[in-house]
PDBML (XML) file of the C-alpha atoms, coordinates in Angstrom:
<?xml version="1.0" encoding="UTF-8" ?>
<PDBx:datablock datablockName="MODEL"
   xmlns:PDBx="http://pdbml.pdb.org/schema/pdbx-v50.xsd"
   xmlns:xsi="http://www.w3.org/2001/XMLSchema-instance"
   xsi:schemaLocation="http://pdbml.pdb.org/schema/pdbx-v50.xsd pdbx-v50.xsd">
   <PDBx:atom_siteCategory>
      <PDBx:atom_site id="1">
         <PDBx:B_iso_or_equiv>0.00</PDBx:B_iso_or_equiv>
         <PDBx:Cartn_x>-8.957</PDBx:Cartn_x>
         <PDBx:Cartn_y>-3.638</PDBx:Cartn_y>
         <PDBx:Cartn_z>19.319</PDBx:Cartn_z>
         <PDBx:auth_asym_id>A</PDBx:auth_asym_id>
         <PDBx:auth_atom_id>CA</PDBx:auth_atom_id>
         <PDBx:auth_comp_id>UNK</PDBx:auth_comp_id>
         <PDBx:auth_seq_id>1</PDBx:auth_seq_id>
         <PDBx:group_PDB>ATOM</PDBx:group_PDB>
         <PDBx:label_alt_id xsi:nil="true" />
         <PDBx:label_asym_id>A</PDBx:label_asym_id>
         <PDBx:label_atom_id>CA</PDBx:label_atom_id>
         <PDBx:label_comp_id>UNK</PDBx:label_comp_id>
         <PDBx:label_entity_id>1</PDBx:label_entity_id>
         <PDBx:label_seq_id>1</PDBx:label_seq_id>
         <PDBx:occupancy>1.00</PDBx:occupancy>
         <PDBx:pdbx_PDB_model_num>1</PDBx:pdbx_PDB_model_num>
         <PDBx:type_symbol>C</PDBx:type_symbol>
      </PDBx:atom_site>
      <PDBx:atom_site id="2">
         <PDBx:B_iso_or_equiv>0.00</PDBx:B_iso_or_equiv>
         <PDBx:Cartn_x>-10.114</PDBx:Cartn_x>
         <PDBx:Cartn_y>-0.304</PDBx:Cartn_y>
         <PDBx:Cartn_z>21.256</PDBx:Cartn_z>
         <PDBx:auth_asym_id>A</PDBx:auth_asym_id>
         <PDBx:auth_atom_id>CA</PDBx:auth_atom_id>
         <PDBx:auth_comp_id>UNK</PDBx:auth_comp_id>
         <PDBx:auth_seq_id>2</PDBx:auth_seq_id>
         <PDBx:group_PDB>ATOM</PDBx:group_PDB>
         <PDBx:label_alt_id xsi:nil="true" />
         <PDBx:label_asym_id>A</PDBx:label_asym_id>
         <PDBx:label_atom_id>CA</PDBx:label_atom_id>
         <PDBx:label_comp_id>UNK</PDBx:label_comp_id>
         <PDBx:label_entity_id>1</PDBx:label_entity_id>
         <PDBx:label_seq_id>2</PDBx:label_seq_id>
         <PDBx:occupancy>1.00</PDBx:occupancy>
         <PDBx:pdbx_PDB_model_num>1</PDBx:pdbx_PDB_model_num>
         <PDBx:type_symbol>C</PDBx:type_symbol>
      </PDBx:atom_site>
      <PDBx:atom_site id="3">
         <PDBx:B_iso_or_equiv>0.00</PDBx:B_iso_or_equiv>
         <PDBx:Cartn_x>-7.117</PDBx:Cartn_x>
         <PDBx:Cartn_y>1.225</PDBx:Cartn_y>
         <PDBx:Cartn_z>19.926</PDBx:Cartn_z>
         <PDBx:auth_asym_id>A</PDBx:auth_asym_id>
         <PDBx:auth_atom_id>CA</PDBx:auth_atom_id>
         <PDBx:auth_comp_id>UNK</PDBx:auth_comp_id>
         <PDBx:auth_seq_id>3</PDBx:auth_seq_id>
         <PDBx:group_PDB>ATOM</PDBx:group_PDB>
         <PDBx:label_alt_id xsi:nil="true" />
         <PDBx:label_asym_id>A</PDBx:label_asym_id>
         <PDBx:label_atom_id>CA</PDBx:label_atom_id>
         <PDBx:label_comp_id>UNK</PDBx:label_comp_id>
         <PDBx:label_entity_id>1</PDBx:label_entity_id>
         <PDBx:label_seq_id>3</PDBx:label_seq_id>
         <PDBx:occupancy>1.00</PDBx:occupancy>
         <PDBx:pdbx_PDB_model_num>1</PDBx:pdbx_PDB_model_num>
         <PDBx:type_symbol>C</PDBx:type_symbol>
      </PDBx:atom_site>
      <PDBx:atom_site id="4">
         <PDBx:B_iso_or_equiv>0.00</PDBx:B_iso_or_equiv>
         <PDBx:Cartn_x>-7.538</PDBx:Cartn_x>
         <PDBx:Cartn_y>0.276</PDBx:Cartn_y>
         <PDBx:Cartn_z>16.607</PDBx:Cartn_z>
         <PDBx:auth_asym_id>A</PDBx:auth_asym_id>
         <PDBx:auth_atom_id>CA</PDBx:auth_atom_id>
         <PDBx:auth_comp_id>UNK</PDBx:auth_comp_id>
         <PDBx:auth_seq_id>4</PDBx:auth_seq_id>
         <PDBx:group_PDB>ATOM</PDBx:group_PDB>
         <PDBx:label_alt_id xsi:nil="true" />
         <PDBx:label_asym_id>A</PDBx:label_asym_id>
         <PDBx:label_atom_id>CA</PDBx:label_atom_id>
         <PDBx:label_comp_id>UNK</PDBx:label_comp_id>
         <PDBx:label_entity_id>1</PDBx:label_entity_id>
         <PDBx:label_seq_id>4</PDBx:label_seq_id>
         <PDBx:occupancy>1.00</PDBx:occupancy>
         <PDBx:pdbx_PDB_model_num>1</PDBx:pdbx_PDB_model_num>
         <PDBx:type_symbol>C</PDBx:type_symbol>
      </PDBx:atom_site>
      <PDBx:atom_site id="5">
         <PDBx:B_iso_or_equiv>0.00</PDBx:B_iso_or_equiv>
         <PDBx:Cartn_x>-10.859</PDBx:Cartn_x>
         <PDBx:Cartn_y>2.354</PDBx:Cartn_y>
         <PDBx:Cartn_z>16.576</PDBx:Cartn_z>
         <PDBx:auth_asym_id>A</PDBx:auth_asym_id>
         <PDBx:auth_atom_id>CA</PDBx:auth_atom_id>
         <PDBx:auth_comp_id>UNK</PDBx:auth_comp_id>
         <PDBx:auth_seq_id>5</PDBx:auth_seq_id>
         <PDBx:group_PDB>ATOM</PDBx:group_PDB>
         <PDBx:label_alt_id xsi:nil="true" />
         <PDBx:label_asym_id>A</PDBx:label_asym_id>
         <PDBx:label_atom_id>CA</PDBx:label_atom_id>
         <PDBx:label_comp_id>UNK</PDBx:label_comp_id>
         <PDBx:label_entity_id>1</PDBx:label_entity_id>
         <PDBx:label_seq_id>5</PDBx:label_seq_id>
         <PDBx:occupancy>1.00</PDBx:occupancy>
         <PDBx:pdbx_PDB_model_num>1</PDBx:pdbx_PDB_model_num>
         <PDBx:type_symbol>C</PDBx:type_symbol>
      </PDBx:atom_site>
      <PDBx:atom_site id="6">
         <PDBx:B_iso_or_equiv>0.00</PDBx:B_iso_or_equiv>
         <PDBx:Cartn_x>-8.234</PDBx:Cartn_x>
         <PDBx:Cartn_y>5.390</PDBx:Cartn_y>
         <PDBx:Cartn_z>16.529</PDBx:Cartn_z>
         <PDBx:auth_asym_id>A</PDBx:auth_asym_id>
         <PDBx:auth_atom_id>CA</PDBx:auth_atom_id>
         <PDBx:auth_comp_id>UNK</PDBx:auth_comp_id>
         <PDBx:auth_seq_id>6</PDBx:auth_seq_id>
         <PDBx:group_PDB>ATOM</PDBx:group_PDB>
         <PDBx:label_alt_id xsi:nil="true" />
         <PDBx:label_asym_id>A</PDBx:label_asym_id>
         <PDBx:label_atom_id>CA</PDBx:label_atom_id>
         <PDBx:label_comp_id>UNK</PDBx:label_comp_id>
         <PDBx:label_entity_id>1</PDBx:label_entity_id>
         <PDBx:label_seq_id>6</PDBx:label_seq_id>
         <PDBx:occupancy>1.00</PDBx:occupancy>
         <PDBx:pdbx_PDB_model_num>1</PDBx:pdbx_PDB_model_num>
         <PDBx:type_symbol>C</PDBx:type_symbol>
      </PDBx:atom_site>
      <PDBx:atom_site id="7">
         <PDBx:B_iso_or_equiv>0.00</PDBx:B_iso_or_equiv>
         <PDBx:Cartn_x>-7.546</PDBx:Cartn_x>
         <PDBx:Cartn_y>5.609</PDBx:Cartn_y>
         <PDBx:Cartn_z>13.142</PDBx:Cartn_z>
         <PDBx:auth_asym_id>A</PDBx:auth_asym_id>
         <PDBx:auth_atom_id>CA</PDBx:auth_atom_id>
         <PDBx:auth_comp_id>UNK</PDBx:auth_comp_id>
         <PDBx:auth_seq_id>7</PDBx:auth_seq_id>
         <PDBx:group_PDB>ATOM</PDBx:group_PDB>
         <PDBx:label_alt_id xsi:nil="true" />
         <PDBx:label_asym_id>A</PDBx:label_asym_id>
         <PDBx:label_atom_id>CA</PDBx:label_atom_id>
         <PDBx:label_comp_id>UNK</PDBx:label_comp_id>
         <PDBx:label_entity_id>1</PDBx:label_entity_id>
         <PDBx:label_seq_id>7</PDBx:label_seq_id>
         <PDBx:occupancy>1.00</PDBx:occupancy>
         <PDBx:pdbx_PDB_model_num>1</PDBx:pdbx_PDB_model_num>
         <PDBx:type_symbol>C</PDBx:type_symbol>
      </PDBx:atom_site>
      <PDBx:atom_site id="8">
         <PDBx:B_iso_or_equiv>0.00</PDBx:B_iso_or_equiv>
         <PDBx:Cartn_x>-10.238</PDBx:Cartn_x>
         <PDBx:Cartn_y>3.945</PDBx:Cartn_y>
         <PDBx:Cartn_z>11.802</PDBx:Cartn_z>
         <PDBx:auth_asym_id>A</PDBx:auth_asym_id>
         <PDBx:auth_atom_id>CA</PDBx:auth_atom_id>
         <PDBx:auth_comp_id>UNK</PDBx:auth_comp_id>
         <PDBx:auth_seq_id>8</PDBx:auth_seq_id>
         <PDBx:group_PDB>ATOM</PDBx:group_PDB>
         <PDBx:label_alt_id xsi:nil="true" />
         <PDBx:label_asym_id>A</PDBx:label_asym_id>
         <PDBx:label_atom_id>CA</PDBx:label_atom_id>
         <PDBx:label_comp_id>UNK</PDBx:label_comp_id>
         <PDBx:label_entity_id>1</PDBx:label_entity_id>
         <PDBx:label_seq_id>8</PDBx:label_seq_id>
         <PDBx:occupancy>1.00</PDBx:occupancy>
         <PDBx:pdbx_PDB_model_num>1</PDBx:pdbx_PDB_model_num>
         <PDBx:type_symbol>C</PDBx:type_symbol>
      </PDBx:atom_site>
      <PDBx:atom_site id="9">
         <PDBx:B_iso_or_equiv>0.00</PDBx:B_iso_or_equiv>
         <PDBx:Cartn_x>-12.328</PDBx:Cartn_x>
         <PDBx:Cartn_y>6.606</PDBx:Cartn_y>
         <PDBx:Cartn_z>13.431</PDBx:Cartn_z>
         <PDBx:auth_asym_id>A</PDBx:auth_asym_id>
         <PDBx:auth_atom_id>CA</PDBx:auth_atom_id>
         <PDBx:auth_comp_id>UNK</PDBx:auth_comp_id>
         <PDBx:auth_seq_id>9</PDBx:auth_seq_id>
         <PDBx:group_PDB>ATOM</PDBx:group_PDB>
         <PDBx:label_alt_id xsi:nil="true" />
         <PDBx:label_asym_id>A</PDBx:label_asym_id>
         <PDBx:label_atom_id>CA</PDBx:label_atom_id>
         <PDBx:label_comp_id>UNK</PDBx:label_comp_id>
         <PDBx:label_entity_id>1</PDBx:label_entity_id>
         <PDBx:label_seq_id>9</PDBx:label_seq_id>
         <PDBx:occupancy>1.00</PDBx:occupancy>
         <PDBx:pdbx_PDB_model_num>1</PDBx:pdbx_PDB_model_num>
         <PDBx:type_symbol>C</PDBx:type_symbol>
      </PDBx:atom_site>
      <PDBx:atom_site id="10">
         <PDBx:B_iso_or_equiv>0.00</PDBx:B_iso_or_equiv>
         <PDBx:Cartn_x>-9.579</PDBx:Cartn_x>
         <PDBx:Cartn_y>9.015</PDBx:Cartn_y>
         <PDBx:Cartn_z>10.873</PDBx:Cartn_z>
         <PDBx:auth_asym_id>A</PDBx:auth_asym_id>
         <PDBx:auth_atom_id>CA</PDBx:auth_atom_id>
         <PDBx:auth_comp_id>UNK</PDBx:auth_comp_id>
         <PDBx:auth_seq_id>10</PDBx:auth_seq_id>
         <PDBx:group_PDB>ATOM</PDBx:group_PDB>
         <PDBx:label_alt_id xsi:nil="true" />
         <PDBx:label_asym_id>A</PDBx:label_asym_id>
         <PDBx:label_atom_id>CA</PDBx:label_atom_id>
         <PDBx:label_comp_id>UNK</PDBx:label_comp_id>
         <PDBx:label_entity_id>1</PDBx:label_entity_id>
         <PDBx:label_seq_id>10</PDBx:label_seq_id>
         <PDBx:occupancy>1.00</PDBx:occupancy>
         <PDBx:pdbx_PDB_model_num>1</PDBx:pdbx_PDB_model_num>
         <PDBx:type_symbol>C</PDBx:type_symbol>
      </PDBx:atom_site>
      <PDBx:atom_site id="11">
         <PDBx:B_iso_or_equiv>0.00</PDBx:B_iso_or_equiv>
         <PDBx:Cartn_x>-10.087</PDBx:Cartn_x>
         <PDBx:Cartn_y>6.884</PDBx:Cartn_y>
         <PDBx:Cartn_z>8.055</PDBx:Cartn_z>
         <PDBx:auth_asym_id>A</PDBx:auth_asym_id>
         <PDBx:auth_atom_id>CA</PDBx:auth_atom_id>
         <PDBx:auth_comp_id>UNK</PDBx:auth_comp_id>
         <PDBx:auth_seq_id>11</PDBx:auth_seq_id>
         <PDBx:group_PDB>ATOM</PDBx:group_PDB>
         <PDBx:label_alt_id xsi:nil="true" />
         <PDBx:label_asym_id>A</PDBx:label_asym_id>
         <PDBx:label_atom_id>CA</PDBx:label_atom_id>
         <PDBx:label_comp_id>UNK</PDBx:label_comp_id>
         <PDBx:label_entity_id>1</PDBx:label_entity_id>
         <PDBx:label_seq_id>11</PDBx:label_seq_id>
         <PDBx:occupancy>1.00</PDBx:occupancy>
         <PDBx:pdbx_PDB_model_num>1</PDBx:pdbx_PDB_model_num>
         <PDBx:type_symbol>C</PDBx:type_symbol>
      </PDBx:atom_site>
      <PDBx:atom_site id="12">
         <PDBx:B_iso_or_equiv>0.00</PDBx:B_iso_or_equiv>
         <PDBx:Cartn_x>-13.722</PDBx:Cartn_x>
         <PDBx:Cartn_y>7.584</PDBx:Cartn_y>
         <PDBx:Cartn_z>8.822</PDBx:Cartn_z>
         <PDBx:auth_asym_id>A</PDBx:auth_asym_id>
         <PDBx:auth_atom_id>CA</PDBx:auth_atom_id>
         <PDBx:auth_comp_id>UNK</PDBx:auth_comp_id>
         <PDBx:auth_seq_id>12</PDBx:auth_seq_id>
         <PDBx:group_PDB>ATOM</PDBx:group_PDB>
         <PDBx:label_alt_id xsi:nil="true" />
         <PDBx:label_asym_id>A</PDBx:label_asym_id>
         <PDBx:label_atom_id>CA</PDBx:label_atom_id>
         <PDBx:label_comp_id>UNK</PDBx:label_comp_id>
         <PDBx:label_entity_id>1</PDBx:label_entity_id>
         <PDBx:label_seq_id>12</PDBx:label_seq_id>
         <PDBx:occupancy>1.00</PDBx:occupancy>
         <PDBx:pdbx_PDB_model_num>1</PDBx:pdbx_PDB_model_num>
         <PDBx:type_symbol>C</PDBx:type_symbol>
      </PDBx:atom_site>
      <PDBx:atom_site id="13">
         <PDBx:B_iso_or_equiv>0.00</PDBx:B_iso_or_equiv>
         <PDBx:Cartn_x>-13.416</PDBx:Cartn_x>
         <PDBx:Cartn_y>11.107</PDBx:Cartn_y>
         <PDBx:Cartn_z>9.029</PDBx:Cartn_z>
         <PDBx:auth_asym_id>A</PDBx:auth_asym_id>
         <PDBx:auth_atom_id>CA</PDBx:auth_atom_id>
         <PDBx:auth_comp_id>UNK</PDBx:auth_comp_id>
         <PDBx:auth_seq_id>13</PDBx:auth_seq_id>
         <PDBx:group_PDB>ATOM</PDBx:group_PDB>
         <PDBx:label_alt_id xsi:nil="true" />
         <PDBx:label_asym_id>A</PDBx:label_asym_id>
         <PDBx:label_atom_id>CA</PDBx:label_atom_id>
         <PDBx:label_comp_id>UNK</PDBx:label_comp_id>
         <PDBx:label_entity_id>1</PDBx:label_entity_id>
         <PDBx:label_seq_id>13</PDBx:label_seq_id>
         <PDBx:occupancy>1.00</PDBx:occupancy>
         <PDBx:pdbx_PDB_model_num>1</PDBx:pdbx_PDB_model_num>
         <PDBx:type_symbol>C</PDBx:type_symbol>
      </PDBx:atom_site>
      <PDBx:atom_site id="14">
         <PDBx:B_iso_or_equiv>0.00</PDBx:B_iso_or_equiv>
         <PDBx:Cartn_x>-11.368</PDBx:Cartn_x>
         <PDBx:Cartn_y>11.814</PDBx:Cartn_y>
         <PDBx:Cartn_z>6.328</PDBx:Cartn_z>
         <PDBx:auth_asym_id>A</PDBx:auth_asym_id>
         <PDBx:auth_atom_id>CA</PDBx:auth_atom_id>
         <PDBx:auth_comp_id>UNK</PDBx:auth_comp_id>
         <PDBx:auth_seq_id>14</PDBx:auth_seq_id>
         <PDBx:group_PDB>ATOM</PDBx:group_PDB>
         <PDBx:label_alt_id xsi:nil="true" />
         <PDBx:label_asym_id>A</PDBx:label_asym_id>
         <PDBx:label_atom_id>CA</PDBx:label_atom_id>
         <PDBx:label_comp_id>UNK</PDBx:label_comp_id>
         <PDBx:label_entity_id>1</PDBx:label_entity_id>
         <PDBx:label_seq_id>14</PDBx:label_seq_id>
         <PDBx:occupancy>1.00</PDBx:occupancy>
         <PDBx:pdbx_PDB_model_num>1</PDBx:pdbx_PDB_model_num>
         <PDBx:type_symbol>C</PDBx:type_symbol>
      </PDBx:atom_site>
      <PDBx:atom_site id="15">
         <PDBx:B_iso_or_equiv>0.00</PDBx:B_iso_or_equiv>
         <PDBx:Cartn_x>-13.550</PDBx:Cartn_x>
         <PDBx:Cartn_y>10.199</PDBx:Cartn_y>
         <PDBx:Cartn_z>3.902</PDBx:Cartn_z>
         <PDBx:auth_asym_id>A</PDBx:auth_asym_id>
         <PDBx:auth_atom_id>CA</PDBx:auth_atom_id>
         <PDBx:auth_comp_id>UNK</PDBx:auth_comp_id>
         <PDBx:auth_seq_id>15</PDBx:auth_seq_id>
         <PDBx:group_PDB>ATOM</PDBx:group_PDB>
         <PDBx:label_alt_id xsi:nil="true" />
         <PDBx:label_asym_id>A</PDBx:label_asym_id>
         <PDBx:label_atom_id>CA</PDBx:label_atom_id>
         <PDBx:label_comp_id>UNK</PDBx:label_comp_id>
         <PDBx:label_entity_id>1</PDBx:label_entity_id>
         <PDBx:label_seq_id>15</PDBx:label_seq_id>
         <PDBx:occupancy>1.00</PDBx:occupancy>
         <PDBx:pdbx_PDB_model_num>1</PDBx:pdbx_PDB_model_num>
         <PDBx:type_symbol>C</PDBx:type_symbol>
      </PDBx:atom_site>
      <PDBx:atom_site id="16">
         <PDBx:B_iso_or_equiv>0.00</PDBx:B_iso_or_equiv>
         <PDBx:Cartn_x>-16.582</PDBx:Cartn_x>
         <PDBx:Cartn_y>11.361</PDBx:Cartn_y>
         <PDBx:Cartn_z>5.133</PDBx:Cartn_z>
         <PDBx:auth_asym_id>A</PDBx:auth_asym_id>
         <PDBx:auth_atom_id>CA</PDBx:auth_atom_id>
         <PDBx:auth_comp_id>UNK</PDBx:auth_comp_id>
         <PDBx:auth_seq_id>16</PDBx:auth_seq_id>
         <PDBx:group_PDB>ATOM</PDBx:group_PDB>
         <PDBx:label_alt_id xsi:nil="true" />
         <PDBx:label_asym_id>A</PDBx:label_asym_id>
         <PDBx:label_atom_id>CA</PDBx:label_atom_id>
         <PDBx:label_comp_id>UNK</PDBx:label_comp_id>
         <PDBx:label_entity_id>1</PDBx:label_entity_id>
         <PDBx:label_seq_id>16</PDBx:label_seq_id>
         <PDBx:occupancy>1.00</PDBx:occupancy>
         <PDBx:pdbx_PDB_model_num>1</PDBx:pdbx_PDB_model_num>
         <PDBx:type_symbol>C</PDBx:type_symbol>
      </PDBx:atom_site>
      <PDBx:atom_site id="17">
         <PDBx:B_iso_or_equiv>0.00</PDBx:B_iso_or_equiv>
         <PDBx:Cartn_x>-15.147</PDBx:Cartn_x>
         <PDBx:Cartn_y>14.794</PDBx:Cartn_y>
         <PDBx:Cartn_z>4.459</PDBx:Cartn_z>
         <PDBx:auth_asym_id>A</PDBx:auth_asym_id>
         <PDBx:auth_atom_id>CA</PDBx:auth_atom_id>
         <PDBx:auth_comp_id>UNK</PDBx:auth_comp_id>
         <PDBx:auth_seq_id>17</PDBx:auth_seq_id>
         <PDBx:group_PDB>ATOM</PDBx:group_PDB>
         <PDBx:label_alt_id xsi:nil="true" />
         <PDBx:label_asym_id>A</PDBx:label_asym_id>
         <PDBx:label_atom_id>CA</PDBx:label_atom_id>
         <PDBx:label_comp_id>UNK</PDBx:label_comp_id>
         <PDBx:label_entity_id>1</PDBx:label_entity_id>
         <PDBx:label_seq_id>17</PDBx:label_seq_id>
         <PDBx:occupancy>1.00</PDBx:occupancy>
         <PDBx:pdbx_PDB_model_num>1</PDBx:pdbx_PDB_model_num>
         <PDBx:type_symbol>C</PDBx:type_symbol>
      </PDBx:atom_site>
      <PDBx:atom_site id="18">
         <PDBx:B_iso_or_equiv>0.00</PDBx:B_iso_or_equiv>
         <PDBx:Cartn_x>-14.358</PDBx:Cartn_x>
         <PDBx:Cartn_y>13.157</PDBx:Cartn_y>
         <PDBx:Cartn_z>1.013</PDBx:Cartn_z>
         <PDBx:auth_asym_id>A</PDBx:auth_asym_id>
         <PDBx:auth_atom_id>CA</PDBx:auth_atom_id>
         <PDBx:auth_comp_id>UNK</PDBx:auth_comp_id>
         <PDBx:auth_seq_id>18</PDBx:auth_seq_id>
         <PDBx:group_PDB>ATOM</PDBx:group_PDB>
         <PDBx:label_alt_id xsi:nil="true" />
         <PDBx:label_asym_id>A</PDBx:label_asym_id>
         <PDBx:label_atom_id>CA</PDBx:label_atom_id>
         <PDBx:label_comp_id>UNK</PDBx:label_comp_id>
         <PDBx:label_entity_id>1</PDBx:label_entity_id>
         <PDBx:label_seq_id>18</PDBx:label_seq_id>
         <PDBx:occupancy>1.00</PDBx:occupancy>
         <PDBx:pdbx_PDB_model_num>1</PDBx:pdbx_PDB_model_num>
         <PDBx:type_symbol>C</PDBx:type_symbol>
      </PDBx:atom_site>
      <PDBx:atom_site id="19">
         <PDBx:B_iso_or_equiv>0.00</PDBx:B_iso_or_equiv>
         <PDBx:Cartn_x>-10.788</PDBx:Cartn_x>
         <PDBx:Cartn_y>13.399</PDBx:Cartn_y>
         <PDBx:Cartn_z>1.240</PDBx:Cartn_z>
         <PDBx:auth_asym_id>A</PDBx:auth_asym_id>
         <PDBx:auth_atom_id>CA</PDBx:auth_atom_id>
         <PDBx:auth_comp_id>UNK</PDBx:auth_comp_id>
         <PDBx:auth_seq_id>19</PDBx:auth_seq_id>
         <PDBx:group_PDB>ATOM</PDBx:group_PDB>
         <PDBx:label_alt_id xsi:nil="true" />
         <PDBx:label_asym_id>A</PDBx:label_asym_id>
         <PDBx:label_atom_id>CA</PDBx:label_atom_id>
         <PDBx:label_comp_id>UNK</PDBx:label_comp_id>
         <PDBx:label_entity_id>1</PDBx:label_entity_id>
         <PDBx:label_seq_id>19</PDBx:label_seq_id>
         <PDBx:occupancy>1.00</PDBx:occupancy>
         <PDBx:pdbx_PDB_model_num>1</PDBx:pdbx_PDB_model_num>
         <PDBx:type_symbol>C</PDBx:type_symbol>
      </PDBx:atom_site>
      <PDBx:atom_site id="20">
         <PDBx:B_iso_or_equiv>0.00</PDBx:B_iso_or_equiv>
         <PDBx:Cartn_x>-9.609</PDBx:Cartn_x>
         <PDBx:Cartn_y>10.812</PDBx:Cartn_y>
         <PDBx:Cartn_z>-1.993</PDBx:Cartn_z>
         <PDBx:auth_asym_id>A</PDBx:auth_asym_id>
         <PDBx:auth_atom_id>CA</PDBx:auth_atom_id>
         <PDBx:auth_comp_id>UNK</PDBx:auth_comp_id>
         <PDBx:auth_seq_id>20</PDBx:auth_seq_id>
         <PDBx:group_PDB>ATOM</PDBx:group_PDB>
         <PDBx:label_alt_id xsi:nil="true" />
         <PDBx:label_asym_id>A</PDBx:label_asym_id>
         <PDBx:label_atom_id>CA</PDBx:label_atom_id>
         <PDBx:label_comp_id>UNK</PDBx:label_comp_id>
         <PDBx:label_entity_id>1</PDBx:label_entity_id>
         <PDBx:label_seq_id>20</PDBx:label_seq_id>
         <PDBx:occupancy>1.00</PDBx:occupancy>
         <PDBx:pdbx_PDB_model_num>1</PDBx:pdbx_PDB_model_num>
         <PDBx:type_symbol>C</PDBx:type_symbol>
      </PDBx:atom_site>
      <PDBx:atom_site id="21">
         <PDBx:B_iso_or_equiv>0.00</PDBx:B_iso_or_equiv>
         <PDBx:Cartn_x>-5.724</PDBx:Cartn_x>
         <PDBx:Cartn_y>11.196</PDBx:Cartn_y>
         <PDBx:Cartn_z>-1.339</PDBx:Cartn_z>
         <PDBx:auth_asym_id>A</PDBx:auth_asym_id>
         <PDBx:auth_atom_id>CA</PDBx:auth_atom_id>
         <PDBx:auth_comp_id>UNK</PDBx:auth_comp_id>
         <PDBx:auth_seq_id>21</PDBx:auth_seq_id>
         <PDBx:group_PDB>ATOM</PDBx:group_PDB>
         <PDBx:label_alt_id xsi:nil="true" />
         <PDBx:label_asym_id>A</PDBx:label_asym_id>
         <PDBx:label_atom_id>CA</PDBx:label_atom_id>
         <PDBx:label_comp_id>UNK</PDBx:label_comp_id>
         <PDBx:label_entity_id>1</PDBx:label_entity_id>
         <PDBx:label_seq_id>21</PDBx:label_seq_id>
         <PDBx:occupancy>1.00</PDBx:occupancy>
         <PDBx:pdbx_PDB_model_num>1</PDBx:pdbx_PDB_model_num>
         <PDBx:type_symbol>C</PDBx:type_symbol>
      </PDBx:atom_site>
      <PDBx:atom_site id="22">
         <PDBx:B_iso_or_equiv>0.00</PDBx:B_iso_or_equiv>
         <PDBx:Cartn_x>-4.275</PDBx:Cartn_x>
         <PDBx:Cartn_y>7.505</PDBx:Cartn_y>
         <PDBx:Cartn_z>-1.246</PDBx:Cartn_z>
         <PDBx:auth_asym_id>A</PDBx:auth_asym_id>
         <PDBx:auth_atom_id>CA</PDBx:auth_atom_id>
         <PDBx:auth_comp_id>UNK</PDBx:auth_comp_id>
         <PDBx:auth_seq_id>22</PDBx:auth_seq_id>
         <PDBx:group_PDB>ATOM</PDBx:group_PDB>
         <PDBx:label_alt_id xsi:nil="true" />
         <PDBx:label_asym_id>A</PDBx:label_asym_id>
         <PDBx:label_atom_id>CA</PDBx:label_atom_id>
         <PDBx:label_comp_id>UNK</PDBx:label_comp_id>
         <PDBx:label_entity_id>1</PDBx:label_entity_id>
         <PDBx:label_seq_id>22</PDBx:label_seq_id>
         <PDBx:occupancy>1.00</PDBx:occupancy>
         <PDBx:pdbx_PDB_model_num>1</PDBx:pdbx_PDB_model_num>
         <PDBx:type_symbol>C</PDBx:type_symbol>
      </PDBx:atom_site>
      <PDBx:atom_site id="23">
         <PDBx:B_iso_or_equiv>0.00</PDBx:B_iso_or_equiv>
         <PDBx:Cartn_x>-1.142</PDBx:Cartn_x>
         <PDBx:Cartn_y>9.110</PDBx:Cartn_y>
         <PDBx:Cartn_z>1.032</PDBx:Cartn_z>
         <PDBx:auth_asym_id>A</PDBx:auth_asym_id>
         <PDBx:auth_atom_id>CA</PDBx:auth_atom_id>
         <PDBx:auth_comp_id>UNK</PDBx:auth_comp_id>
         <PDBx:auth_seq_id>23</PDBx:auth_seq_id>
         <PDBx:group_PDB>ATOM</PDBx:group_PDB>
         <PDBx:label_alt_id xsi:nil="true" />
         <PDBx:label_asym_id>A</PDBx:label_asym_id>
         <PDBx:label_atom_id>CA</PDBx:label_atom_id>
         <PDBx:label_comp_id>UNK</PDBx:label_comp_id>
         <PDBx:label_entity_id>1</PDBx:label_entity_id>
         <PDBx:label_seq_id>23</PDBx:label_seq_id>
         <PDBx:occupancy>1.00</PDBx:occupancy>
         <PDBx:pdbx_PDB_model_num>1</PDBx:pdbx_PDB_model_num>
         <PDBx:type_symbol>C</PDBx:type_symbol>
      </PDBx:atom_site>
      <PDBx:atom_site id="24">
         <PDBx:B_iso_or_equiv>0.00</PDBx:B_iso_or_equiv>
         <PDBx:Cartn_x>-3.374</PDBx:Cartn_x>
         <PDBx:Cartn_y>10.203</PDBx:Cartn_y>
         <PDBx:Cartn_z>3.541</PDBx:Cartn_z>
         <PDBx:auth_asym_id>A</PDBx:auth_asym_id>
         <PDBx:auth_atom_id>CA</PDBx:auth_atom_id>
         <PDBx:auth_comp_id>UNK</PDBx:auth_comp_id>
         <PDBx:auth_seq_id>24</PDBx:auth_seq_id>
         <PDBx:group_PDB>ATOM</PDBx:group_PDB>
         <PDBx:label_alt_id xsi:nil="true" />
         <PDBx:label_asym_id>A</PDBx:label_asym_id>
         <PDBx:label_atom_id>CA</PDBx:label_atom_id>
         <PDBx:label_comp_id>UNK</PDBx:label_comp_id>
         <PDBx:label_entity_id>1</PDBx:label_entity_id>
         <PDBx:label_seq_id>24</PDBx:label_seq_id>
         <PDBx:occupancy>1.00</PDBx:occupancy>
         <PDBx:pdbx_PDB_model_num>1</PDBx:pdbx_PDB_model_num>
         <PDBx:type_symbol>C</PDBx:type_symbol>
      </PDBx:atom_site>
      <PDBx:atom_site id="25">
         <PDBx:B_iso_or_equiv>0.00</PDBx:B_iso_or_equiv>
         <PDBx:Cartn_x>-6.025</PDBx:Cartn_x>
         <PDBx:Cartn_y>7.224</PDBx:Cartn_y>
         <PDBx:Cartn_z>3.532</PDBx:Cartn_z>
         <PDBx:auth_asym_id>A</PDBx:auth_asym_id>
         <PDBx:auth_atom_id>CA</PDBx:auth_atom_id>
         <PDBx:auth_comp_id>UNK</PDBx:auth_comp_id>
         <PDBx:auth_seq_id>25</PDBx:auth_seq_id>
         <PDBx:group_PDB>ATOM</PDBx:group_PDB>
         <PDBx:label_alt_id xsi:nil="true" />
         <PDBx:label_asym_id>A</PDBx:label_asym_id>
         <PDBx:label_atom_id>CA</PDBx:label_atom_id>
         <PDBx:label_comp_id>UNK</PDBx:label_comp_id>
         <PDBx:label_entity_id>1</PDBx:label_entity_id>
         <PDBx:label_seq_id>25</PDBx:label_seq_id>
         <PDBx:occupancy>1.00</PDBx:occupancy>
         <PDBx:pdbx_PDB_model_num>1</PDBx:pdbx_PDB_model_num>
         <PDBx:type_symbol>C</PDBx:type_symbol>
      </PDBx:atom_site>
   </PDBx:atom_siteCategory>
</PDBx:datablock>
């Protein structure tokens, strides 16, 4: 479960920077 935070922490980021690209979310 901790290490799940990984890349939702990413997902997070990346749309926060409003990244829309399906390949990288």
């Amino acid at each position: 479960l901790l290490v799940a935070l990984v890349p939702l922490a990413a997902f997070g980021l990346l749309v926060q920077r409003r990244v829309r690209s399906w390949w990288a979310l």
